[in-house]
C-alpha atoms as a PDB file:
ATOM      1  CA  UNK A   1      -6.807 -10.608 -13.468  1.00  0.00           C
ATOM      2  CA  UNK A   2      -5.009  -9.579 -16.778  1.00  0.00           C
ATOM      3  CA  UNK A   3      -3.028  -6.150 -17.141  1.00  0.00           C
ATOM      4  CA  UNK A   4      -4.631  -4.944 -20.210  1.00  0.00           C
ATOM      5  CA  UNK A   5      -7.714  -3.301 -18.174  1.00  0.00           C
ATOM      6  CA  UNK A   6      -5.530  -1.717 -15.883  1.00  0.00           C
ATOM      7  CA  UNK A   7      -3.153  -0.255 -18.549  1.00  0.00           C
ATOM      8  CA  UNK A   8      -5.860   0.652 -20.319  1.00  0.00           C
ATOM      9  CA  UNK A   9      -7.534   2.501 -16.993  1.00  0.00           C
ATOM     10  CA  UNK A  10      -4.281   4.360 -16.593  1.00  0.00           C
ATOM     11  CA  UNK A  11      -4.368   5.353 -20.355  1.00  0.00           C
ATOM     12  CA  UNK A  12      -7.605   6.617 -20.215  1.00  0.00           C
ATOM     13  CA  UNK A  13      -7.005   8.410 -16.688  1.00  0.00           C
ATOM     14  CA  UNK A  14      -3.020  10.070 -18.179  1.00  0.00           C
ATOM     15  CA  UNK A  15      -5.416  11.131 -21.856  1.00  0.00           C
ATOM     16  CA  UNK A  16      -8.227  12.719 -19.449  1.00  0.00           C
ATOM     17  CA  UNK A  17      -5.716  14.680 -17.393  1.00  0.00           C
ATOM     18  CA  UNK A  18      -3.836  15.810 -20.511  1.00  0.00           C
ATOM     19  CA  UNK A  19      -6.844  16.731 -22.745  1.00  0.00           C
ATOM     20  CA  UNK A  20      -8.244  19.328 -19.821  1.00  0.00           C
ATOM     21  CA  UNK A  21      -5.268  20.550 -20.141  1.00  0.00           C
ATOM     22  CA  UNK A  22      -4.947  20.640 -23.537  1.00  0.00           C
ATOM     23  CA  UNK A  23      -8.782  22.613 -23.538  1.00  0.00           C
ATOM     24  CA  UNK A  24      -7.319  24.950 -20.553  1.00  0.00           C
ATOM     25  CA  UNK A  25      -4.475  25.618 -22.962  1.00  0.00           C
ATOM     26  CA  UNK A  26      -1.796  24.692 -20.247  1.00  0.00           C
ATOM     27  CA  UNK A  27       1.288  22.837 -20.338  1.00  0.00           C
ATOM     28  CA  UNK A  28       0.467  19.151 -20.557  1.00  0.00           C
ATOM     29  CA  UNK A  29       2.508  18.051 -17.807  1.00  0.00           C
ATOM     30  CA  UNK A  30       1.821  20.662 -15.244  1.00  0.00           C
ATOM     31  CA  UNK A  31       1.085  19.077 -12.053  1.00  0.00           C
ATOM     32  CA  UNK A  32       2.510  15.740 -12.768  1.00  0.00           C
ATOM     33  CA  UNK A  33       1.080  14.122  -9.735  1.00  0.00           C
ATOM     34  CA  UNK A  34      -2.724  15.014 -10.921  1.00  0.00           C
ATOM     35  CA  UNK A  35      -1.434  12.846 -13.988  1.00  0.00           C
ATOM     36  CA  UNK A  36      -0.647  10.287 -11.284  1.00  0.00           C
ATOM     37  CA  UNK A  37      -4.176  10.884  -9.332  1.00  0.00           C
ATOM     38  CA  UNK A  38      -5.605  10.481 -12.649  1.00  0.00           C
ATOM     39  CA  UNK A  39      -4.054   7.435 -14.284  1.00  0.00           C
ATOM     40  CA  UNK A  40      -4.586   5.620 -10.548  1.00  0.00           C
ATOM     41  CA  UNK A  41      -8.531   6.732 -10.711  1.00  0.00           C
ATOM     42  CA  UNK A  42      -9.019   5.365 -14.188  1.00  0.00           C
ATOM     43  CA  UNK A  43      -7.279   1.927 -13.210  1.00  0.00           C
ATOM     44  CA  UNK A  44      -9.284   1.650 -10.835  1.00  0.00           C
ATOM     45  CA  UNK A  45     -12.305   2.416 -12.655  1.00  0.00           C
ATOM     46  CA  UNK A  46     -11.817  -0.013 -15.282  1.00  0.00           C
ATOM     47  CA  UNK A  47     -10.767  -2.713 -12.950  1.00  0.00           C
ATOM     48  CA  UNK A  48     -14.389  -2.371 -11.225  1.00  0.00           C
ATOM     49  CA  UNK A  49     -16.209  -1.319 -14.792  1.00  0.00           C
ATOM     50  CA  UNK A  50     -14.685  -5.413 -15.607  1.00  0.00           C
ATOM     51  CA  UNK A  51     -15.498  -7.010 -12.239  1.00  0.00           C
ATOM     52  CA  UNK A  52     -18.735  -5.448 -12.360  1.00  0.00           C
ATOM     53  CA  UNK A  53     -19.240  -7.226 -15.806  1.00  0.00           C
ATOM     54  CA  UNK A  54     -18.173 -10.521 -14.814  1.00  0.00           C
ATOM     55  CA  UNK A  55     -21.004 -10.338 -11.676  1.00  0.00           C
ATOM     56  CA  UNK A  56     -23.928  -9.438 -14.227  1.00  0.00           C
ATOM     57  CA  UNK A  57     -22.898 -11.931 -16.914  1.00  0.00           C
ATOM     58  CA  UNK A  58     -22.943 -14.913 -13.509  1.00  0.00           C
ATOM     59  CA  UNK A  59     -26.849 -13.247 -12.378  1.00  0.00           C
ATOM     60  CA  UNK A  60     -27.984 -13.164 -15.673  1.00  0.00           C
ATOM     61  CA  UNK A  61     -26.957 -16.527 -16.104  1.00  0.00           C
ATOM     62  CA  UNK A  62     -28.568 -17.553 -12.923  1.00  0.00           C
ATOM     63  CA  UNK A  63     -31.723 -15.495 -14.198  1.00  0.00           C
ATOM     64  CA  UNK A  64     -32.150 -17.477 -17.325  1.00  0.00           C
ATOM     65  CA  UNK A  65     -32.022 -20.536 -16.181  1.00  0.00           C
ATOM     66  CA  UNK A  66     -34.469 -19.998 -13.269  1.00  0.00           C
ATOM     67  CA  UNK A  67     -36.780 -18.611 -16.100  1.00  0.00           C
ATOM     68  CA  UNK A  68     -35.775 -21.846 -18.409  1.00  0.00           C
ATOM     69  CA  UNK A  69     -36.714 -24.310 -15.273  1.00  0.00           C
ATOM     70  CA  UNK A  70     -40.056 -22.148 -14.499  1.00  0.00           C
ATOM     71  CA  UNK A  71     -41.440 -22.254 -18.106  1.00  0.00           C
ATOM     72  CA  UNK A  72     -40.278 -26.227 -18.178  1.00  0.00           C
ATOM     73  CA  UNK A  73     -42.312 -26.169 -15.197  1.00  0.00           C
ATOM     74  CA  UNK A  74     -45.389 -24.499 -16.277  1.00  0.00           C
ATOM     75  CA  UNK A  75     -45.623 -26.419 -19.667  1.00  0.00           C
ATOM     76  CA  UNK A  76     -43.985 -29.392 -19.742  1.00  0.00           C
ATOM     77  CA  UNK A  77     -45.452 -31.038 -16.138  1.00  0.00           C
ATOM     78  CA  UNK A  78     -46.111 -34.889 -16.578  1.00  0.00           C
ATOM     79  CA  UNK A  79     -49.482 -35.571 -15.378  1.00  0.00           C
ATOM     80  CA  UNK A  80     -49.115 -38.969 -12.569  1.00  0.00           C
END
């Protein structure tokens, strides 16, 4: 599996962390290891947000072409 999803996880996990702490008006990097909790969750996150996409792109492929052979089926039987 590429990098970019995980770099981009751990973006979006160090920007989370920073901005609540930005709204809290705190120093950004006070606890440095929630900025490591948080750039570890978002990896994560994005890694199963793209696996998760692959899996419904392979059943909705499935469901279309069961639907395709079904209406085939129904309307274009060859009477013998």
């Amino acid at each position: 599996m590429p990098a970019t999803p995980t770099i981009i996880g751990a973006l979006l996990g160090l920007g989370t962390q920073m901005y609540s702490n930005a709204l809290r008006k705190l120093p950004y990097m006070r606890h440095p290891w929630e900025h490591v909790l948080g750039m570890g969750l978002g990896a994560v996150f994005v890694n199963q947000l793209v696996s998760w996409d692959e899996k419904l792109k392979k059943d909705l492929d499935k469901m279309l072409e069961r639907a395709k052979q079904a209406n085939e089926q129904r309307y274009f039987v060859v009477s013998s």
